[in-house]
PDB file of N, CA and C in Angstrom:
ATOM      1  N   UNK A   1     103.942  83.721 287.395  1.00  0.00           N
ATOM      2  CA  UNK A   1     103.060  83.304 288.463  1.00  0.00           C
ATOM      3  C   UNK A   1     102.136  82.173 288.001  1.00  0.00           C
ATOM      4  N   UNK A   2     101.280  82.161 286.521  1.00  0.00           N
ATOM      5  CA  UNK A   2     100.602  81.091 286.086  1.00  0.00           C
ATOM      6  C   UNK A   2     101.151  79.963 286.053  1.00  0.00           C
ATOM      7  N   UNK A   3     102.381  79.925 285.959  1.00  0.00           N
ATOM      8  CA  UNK A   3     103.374  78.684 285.455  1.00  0.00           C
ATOM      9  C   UNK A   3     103.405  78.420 286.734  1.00  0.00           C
ATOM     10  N   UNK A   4     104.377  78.433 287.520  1.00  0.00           N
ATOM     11  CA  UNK A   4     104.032  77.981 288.767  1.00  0.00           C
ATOM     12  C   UNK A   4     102.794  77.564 289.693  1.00  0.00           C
ATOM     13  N   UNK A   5     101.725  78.273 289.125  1.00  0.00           N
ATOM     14  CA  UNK A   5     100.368  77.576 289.644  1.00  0.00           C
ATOM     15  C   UNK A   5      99.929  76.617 289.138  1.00  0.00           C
ATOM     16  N   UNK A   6     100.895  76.632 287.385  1.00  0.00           N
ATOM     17  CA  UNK A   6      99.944  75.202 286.912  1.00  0.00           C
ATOM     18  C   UNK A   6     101.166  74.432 287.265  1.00  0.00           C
ATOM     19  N   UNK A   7     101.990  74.394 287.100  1.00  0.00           N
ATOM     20  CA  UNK A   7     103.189  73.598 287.901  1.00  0.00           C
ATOM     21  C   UNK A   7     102.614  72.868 288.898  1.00  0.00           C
ATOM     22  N   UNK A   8     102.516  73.510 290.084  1.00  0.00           N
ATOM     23  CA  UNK A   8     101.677  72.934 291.891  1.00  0.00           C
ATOM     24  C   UNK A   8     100.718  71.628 291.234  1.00  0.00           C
ATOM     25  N   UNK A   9      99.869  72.515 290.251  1.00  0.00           N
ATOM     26  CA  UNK A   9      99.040  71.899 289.771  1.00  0.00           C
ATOM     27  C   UNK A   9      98.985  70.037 289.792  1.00  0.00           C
ATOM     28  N   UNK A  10      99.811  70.407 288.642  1.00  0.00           N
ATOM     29  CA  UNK A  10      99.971  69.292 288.072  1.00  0.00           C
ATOM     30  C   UNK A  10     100.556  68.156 289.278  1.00  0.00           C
ATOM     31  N   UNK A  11     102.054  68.754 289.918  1.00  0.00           N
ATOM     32  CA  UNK A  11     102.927  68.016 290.659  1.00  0.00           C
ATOM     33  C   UNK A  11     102.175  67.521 292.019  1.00  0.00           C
ATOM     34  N   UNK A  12     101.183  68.697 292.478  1.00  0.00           N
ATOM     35  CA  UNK A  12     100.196  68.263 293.870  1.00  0.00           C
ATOM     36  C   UNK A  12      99.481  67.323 293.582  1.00  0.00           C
ATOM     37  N   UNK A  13      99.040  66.520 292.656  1.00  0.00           N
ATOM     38  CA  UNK A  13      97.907  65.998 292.403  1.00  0.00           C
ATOM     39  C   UNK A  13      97.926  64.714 293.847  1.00  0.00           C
ATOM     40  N   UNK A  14      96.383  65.155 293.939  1.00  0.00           N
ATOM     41  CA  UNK A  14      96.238  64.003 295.214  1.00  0.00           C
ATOM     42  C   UNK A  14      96.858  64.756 296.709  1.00  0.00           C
ATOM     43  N   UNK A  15      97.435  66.163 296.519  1.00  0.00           N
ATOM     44  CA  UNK A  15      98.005  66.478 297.978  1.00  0.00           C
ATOM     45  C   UNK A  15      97.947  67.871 298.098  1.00  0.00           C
ATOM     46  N   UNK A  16      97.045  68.437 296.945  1.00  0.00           N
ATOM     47  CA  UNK A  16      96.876  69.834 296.690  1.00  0.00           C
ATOM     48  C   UNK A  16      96.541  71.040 297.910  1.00  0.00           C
ATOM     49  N   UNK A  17      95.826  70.063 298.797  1.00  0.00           N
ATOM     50  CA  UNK A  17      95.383  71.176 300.387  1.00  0.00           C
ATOM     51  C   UNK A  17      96.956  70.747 301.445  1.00  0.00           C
ATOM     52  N   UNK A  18      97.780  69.677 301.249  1.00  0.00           N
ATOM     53  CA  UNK A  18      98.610  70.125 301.941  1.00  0.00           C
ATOM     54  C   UNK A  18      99.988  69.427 301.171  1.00  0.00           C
ATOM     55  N   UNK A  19     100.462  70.091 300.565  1.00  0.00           N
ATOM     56  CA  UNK A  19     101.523  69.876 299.277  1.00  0.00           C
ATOM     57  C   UNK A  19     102.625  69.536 300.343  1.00  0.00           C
ATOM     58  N   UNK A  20     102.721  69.796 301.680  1.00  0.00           N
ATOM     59  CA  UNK A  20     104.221  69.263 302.093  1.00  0.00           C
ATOM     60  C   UNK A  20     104.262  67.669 302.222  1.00  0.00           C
ATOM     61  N   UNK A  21     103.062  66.804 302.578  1.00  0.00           N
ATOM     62  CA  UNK A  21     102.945  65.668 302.734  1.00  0.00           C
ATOM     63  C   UNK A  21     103.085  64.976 301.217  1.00  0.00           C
ATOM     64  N   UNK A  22     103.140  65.014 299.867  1.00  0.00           N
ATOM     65  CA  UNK A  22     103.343  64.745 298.552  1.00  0.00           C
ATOM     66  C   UNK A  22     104.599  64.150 298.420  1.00  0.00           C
ATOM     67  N   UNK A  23     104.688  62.800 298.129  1.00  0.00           N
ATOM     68  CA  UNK A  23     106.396  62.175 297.900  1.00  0.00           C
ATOM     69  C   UNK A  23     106.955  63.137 296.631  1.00  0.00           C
ATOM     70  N   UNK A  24     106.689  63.442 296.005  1.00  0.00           N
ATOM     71  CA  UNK A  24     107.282  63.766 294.825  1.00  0.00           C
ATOM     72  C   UNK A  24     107.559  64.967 295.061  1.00  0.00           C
ATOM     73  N   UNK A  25     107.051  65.991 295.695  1.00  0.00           N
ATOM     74  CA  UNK A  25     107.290  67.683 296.433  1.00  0.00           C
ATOM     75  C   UNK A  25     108.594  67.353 297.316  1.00  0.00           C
ATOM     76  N   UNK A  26     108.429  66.877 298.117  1.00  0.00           N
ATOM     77  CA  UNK A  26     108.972  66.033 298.855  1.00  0.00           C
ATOM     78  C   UNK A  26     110.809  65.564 298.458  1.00  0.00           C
ATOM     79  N   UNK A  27     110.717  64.769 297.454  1.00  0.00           N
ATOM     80  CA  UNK A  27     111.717  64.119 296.912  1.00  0.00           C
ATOM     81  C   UNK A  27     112.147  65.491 295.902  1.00  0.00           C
ATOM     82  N   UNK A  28     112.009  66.637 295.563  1.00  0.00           N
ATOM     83  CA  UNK A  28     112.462  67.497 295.133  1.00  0.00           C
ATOM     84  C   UNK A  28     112.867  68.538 295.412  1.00  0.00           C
ATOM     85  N   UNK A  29     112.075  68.680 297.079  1.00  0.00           N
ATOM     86  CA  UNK A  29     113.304  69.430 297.700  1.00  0.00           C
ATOM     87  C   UNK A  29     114.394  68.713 298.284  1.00  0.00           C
ATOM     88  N   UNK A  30     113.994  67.719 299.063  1.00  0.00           N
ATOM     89  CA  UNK A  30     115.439  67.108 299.637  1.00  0.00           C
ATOM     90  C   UNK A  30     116.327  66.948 298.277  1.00  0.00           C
ATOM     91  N   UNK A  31     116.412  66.903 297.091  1.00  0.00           N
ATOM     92  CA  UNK A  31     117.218  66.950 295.842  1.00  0.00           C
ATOM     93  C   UNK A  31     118.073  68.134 295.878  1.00  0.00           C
ATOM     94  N   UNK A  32     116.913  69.110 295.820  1.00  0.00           N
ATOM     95  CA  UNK A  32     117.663  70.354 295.542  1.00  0.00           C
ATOM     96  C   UNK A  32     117.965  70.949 297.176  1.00  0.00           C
ATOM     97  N   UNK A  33     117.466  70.674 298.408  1.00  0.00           N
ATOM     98  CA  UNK A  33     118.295  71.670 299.398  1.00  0.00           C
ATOM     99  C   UNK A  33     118.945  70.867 300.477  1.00  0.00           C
ATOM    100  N   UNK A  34     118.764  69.430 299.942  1.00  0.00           N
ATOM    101  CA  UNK A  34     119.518  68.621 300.972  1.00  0.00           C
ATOM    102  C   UNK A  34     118.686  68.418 302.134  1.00  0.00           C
ATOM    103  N   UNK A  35     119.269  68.221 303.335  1.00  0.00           N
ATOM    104  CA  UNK A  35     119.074  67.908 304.760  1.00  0.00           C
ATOM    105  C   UNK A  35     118.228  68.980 305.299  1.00  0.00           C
ATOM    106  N   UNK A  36     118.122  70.382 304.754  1.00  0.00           N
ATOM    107  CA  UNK A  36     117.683  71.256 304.591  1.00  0.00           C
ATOM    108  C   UNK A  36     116.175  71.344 304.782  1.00  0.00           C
ATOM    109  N   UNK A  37     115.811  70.274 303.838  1.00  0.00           N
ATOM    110  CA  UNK A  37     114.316  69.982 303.436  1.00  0.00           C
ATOM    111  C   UNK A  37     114.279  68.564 304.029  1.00  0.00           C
ATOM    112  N   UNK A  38     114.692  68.189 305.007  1.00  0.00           N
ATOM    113  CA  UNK A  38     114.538  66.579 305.256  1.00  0.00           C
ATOM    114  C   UNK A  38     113.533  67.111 306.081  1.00  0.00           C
ATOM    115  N   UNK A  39     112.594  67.487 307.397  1.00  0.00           N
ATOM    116  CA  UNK A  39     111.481  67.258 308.341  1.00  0.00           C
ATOM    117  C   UNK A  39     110.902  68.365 307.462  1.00  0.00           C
ATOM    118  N   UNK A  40     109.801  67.764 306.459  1.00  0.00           N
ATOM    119  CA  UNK A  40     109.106  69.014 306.209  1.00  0.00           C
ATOM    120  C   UNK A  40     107.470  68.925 306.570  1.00  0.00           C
ATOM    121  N   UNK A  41     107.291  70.380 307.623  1.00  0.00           N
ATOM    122  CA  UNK A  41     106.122  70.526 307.630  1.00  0.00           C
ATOM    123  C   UNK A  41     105.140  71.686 307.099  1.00  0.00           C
ATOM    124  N   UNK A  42     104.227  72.139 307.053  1.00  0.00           N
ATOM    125  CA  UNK A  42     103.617  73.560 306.874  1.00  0.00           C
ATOM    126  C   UNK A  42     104.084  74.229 307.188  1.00  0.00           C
ATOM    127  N   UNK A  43     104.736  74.817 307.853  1.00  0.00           N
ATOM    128  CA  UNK A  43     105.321  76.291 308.207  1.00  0.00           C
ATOM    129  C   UNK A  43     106.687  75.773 307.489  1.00  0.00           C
ATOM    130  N   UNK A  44     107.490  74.850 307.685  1.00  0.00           N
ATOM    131  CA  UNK A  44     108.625  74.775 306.755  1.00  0.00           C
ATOM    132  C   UNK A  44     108.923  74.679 305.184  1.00  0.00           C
ATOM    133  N   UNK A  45     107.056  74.119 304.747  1.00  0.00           N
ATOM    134  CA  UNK A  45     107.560  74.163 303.697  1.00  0.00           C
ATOM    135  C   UNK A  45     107.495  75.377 302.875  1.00  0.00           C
ATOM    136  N   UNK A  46     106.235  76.555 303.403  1.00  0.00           N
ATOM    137  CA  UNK A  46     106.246  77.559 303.201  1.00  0.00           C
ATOM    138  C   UNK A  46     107.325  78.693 303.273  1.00  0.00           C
ATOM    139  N   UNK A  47     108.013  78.428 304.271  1.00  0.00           N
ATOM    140  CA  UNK A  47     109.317  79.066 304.337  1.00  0.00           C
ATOM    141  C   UNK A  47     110.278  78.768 303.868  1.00  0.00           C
ATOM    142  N   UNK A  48     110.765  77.888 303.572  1.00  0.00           N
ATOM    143  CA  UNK A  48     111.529  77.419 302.197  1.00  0.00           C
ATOM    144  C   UNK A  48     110.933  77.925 300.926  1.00  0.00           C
ATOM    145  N   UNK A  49     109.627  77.379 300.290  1.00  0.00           N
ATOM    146  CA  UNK A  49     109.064  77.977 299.310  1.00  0.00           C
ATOM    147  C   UNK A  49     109.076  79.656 298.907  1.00  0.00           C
ATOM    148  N   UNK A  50     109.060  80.259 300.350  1.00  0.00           N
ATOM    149  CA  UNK A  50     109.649  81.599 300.433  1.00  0.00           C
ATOM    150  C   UNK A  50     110.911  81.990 299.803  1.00  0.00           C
ATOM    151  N   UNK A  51     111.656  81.435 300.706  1.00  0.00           N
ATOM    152  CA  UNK A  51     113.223  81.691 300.877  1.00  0.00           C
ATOM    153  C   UNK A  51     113.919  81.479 299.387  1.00  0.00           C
ATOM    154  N   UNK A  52     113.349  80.185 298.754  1.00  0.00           N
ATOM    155  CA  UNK A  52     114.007  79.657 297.578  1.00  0.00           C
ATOM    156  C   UNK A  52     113.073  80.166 296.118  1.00  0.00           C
ATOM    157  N   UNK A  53     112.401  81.217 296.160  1.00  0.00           N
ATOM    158  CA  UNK A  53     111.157  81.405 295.286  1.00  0.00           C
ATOM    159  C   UNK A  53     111.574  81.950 293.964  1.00  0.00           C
ATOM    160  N   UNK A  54     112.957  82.672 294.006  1.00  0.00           N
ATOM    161  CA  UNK A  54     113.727  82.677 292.517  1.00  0.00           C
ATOM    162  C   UNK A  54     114.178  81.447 291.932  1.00  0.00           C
ATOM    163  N   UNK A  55     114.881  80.935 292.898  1.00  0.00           N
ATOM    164  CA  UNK A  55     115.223  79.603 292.238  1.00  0.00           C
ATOM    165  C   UNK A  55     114.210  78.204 291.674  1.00  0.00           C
ATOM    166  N   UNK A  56     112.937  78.704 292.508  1.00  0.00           N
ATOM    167  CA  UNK A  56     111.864  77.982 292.044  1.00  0.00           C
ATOM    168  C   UNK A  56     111.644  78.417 290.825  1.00  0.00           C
ATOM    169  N   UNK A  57     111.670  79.900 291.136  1.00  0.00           N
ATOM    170  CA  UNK A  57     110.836  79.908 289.513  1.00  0.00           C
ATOM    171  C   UNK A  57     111.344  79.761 288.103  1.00  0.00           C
ATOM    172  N   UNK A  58     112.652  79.592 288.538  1.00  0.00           N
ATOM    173  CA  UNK A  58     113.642  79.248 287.433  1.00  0.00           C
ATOM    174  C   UNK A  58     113.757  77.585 286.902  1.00  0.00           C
ATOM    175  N   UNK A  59     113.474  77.312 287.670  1.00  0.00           N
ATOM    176  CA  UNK A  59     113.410  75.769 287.694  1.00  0.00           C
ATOM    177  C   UNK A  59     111.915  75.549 287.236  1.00  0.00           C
ATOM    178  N   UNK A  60     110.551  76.222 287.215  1.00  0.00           N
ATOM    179  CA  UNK A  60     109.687  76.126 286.630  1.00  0.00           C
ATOM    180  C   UNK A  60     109.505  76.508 285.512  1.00  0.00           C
ATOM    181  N   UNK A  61     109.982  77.754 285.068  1.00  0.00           N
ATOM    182  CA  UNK A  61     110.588  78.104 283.828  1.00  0.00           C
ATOM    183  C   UNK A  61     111.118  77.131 282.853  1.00  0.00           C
ATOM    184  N   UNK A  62     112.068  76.447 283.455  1.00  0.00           N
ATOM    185  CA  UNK A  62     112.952  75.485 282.649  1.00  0.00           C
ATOM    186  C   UNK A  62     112.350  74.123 282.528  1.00  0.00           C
ATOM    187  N   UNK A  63     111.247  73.493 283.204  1.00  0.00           N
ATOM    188  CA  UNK A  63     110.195  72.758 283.175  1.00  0.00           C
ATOM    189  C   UNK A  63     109.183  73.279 282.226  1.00  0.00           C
ATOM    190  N   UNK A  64     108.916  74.005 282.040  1.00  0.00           N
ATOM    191  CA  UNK A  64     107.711  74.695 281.236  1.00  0.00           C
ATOM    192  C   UNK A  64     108.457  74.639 279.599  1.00  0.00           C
ATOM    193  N   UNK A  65     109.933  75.237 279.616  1.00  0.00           N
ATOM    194  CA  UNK A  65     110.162  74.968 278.377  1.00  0.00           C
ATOM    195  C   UNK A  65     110.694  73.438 277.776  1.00  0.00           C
ATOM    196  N   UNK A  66     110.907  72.975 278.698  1.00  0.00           N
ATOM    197  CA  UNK A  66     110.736  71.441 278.228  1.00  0.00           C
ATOM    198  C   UNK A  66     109.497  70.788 277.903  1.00  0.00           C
ATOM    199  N   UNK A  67     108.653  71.215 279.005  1.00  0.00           N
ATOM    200  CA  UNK A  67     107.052  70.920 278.296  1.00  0.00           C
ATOM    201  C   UNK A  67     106.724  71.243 276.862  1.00  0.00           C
ATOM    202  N   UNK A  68     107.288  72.702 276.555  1.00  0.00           N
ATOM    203  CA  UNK A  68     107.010  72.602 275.473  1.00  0.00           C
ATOM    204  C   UNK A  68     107.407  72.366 274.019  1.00  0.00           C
ATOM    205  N   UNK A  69     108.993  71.802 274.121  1.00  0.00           N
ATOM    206  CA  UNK A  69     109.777  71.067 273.454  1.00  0.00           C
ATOM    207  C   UNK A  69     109.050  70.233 273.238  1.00  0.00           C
ATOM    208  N   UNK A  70     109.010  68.936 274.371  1.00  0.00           N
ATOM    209  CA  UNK A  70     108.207  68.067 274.276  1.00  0.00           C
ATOM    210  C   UNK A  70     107.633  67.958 273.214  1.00  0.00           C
ATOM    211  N   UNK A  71     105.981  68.624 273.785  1.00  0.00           N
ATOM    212  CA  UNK A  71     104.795  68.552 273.266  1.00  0.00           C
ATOM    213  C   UNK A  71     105.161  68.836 271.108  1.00  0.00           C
ATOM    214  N   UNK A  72     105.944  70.175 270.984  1.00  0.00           N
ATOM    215  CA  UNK A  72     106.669  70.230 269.892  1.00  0.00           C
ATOM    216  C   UNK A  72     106.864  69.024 268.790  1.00  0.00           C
ATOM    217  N   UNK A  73     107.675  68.358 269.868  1.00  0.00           N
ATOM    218  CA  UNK A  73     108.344  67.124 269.023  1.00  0.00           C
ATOM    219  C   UNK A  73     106.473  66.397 268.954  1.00  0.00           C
ATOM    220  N   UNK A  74     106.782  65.923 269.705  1.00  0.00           N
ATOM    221  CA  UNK A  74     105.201  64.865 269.776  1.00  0.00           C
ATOM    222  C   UNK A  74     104.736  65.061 267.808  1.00  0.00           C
ATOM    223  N   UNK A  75     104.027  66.292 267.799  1.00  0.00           N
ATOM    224  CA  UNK A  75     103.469  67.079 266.686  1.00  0.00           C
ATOM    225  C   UNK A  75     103.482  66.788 265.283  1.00  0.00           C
ATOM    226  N   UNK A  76     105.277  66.724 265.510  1.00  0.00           N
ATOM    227  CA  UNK A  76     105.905  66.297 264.306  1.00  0.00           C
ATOM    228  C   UNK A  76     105.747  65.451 263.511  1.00  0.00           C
TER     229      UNK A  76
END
């Protein structure tokens, strides 16, 4: 649940009170659900965010451990 909040975090910046209007939110669902996610508003994006919330969090997961690869290497 933290990961995903700092996730929003980070990715909302500048659109945090209404994350469906965000190009980059935006450009990552139409990626991942297609045409699916093309008119997105508040109630849609919440319901998607619903609907798809394992697969989100797997995909934040797998963001998080790249973050910390990353940061890893950086170190070195």
């Amino acid at each position: 649940m933290w990961k995903m909040l700092r996730y929003y975090w980070i990715v909302a910046r500048g659109y945090r009170l209404n994350p469906w209007n965000s190009p980059y939110l935006r450009w990552r669902f139409e990626t991942f659900l297609g045409p699916e996610a093309a008119s997105l508003d508040a109630g849609r994006f919440f319901h998607l965010m619903w609907k798809y919330r394992n697969q989100m969090e797997q995909f934040v997961d797998w963001a998080e451990a790249r973050r910390r690869y990353q940061r890893r290497r950086v170190h070195l």
